[in-house]
N, C-alpha and C. Protein backbone atom coordinates (compact mmCIF):
# COMPACT_ATOMS: atom_id res chain seq x y z
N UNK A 1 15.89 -12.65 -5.19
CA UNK A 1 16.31 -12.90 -3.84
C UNK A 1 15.60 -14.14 -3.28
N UNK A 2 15.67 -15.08 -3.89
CA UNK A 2 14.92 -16.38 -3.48
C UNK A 2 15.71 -17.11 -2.22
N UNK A 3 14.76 -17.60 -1.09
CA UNK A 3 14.85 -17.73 -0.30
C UNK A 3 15.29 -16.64 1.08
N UNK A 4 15.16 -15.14 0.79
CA UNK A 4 14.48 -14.48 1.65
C UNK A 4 12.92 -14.80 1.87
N UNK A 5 12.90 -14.24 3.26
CA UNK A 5 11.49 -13.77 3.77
C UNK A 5 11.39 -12.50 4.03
N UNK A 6 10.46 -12.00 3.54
CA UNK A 6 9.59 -10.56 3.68
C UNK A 6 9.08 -9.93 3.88
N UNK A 7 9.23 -9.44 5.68
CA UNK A 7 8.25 -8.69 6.45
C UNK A 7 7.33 -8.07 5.95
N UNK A 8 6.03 -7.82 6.62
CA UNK A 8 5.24 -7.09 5.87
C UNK A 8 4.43 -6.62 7.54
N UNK A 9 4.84 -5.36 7.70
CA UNK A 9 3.89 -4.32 8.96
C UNK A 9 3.30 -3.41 8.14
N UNK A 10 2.40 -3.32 9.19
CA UNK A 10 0.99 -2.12 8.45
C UNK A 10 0.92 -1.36 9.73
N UNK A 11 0.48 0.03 9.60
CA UNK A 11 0.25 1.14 10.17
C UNK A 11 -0.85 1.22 10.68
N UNK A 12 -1.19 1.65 12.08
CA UNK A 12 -2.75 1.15 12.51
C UNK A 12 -3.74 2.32 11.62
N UNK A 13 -3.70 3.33 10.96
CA UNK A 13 -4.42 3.26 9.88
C UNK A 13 -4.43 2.32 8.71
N UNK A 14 -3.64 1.87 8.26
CA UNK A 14 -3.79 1.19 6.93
C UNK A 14 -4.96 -0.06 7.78
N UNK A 15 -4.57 -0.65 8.80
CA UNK A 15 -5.13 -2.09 9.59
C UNK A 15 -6.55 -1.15 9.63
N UNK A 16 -6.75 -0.34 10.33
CA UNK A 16 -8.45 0.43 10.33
C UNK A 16 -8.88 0.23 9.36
N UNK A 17 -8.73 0.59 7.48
CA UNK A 17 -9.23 0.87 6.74
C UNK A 17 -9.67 -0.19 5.77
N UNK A 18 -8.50 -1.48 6.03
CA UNK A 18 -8.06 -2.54 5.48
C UNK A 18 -9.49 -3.30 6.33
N UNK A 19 -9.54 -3.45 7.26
CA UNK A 19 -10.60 -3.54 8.34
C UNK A 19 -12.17 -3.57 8.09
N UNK A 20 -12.33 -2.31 7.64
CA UNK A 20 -13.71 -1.85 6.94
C UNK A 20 -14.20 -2.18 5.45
N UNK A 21 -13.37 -2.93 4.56
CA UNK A 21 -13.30 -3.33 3.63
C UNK A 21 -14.29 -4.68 3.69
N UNK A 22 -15.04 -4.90 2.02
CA UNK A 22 -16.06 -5.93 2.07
C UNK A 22 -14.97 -7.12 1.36
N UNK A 23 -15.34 -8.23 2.04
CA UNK A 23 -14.45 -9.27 1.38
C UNK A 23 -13.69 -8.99 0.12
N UNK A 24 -14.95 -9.02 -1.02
CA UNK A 24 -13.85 -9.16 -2.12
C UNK A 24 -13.35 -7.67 -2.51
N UNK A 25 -13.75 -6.65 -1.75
CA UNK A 25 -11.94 -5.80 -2.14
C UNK A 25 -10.93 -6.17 -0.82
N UNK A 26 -11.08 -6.85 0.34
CA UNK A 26 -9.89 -7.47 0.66
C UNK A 26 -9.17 -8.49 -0.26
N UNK A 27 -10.30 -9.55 -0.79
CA UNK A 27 -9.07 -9.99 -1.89
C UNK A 27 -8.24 -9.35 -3.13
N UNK A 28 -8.49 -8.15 -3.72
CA UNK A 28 -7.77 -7.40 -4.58
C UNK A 28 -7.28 -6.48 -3.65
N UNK A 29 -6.59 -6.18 -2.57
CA UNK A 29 -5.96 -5.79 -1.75
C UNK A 29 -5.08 -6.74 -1.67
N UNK A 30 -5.51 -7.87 -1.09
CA UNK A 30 -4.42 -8.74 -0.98
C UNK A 30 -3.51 -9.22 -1.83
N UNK A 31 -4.37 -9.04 -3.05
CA UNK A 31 -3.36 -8.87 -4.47
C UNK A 31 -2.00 -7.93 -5.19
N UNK A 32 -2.85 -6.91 -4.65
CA UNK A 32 -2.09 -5.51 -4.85
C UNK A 32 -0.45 -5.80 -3.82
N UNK A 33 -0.84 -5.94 -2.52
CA UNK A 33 0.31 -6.18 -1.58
C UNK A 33 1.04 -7.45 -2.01
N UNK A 34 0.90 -8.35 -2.47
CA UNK A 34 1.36 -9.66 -3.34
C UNK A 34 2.23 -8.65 -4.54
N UNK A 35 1.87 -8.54 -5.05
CA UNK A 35 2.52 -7.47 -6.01
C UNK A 35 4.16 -6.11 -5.43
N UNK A 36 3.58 -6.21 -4.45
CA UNK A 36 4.51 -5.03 -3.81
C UNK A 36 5.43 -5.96 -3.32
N UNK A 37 4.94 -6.84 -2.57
CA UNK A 37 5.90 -7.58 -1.99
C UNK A 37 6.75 -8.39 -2.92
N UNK A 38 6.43 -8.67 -4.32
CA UNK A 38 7.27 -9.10 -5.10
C UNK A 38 8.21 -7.85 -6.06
N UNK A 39 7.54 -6.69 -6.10
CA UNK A 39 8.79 -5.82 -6.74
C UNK A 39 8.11 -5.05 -6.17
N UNK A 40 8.53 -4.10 -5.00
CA UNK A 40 8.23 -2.89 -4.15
C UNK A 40 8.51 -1.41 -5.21
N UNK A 41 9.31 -1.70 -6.32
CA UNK A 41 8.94 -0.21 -7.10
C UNK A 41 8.16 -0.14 -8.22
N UNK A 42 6.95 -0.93 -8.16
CA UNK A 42 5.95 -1.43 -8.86
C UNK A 42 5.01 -0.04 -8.70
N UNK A 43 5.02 0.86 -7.17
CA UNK A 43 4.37 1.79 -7.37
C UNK A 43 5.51 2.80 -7.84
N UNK A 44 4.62 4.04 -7.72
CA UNK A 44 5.34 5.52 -7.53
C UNK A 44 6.02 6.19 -7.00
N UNK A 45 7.00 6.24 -6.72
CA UNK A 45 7.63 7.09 -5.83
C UNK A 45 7.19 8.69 -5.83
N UNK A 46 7.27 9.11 -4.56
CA UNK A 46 6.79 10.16 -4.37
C UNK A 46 7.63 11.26 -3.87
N UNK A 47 7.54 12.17 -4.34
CA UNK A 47 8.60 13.25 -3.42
C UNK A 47 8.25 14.41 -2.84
N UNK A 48 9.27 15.29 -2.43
CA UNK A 48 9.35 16.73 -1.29
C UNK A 48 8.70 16.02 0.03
N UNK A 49 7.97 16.55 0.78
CA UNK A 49 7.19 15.65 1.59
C UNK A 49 7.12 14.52 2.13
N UNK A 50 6.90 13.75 1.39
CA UNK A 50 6.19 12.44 0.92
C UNK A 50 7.67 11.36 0.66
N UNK A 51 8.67 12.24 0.40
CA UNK A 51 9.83 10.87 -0.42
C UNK A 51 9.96 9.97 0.95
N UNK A 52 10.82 9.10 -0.41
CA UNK A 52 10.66 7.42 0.10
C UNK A 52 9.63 6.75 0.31
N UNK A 53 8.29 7.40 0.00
CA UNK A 53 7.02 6.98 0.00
C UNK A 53 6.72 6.29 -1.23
N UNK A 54 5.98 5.03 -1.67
CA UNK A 54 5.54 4.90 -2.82
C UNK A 54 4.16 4.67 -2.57
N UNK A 55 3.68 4.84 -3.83
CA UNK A 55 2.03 4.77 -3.95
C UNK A 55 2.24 3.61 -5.17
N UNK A 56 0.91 2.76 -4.85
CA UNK A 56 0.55 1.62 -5.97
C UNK A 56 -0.85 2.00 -6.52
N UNK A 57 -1.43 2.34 -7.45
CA UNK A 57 -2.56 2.08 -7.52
C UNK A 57 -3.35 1.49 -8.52
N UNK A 58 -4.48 0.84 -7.75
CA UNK A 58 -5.01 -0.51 -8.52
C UNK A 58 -6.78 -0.21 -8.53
N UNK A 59 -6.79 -1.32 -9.25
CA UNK A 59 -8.81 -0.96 -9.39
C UNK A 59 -9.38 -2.12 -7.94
N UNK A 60 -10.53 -1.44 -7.71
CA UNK A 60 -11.33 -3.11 -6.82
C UNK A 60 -13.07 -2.40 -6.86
N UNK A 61 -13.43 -3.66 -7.81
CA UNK A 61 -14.84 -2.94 -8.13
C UNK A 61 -15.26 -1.68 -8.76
N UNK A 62 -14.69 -1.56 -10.04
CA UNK A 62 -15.12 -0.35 -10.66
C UNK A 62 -14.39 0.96 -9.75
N UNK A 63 -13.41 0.93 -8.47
CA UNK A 63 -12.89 1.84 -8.21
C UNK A 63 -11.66 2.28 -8.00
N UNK A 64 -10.65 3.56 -8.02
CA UNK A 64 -9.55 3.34 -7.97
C UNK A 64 -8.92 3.45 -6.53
N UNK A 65 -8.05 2.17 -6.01
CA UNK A 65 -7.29 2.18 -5.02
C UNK A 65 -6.03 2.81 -4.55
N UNK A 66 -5.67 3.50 -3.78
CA UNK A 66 -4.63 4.09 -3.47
C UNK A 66 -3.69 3.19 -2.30
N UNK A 67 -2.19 2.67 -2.39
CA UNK A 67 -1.96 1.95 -1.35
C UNK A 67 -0.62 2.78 -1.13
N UNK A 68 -0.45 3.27 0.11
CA UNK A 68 0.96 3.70 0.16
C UNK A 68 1.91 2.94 1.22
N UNK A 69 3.25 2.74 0.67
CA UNK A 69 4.01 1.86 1.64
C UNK A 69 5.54 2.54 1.20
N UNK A 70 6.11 1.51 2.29
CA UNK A 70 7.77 2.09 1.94
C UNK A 70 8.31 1.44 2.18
N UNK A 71 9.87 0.71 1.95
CA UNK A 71 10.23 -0.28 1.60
C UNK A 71 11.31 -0.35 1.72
N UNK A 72 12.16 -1.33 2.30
CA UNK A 72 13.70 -1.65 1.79
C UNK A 72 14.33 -2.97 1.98
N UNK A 73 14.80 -3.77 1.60
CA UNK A 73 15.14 -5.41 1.03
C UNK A 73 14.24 -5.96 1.99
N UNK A 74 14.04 -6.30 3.03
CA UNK A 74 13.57 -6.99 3.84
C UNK A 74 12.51 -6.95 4.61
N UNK A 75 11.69 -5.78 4.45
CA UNK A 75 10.23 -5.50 5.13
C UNK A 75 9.34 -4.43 4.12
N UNK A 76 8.49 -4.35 4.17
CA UNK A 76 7.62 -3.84 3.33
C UNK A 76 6.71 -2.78 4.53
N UNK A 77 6.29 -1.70 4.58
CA UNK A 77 5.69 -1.32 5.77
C UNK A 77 4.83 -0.10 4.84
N UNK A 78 3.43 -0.96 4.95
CA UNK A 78 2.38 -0.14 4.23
C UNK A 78 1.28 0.78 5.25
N UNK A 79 1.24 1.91 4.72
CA UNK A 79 1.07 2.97 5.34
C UNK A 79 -0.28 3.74 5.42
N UNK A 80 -0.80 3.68 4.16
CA UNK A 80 -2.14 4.00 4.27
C UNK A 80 -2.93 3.17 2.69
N UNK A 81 -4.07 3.18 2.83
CA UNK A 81 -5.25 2.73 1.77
C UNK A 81 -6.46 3.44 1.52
N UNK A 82 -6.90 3.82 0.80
CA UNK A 82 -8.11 4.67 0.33
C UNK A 82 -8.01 4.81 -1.12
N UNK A 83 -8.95 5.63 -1.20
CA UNK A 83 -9.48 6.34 -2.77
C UNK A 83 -8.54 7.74 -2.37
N UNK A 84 -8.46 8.03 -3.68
CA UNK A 84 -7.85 9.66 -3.83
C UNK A 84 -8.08 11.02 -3.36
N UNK A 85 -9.72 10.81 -2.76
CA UNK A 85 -9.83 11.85 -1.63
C UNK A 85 -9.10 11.67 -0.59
N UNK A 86 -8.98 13.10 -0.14
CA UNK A 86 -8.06 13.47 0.82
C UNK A 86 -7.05 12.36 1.46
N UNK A 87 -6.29 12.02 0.07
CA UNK A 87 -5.30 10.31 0.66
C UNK A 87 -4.12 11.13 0.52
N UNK A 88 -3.57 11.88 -0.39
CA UNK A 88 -2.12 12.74 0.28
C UNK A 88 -2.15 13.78 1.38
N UNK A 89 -3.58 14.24 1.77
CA UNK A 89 -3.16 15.24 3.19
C UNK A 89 -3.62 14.16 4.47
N UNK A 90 -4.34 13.15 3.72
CA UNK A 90 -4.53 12.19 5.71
C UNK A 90 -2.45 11.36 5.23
N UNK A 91 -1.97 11.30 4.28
CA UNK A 91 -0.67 10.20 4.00
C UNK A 91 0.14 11.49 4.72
N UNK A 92 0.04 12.46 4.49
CA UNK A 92 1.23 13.80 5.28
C UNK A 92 1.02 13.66 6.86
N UNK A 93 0.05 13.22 7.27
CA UNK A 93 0.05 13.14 9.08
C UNK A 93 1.05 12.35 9.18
């Protein structure tokens, strides 16, 4: 789809968490979303609950990242970020 542009909104949790982050895992964040934004079913899709949700997950510093967003041709709207503790019952609020 060359020569679209590709919204990209974040959820004022994902912006909180994204927030508290030390530089360089904002730059492998910023990577990860570079990634989504070029093929959005790069993560997981998720279901019952959760569908239309996808999860990506990536390393930053020896740890594993959880990014959840959801998606359709023209905006990207990422939803939450953390580690795997309690990241599907805070992603169900």
């Amino acid at each position: 789809m060359p020569g679209w542009t590709v919204e990209v909104f974040q959820s004022a949790i994902f912006a909180r968490s994204y927030k508290k982050l030390f530089k360089n895992q904002k730059i492998d964040v910023d990577a990860g979303i570079e990634k989504i934004i070029k093929d959005p079913q790069i993560g997981t899709q998720k279901r019952g609950d959760l569908s239309g949700v996808y999860v990506y997950k990536f390393k930053s510093q020896n740890q594993e990242i959880l990014l959840a967003y959801e998606f359709d041709p023209k905006t990207r709207y990422l939803l939450l970020l953390g580690t795997h503790e309690n990241f599907y019952r805070d992603l169900k609020r």
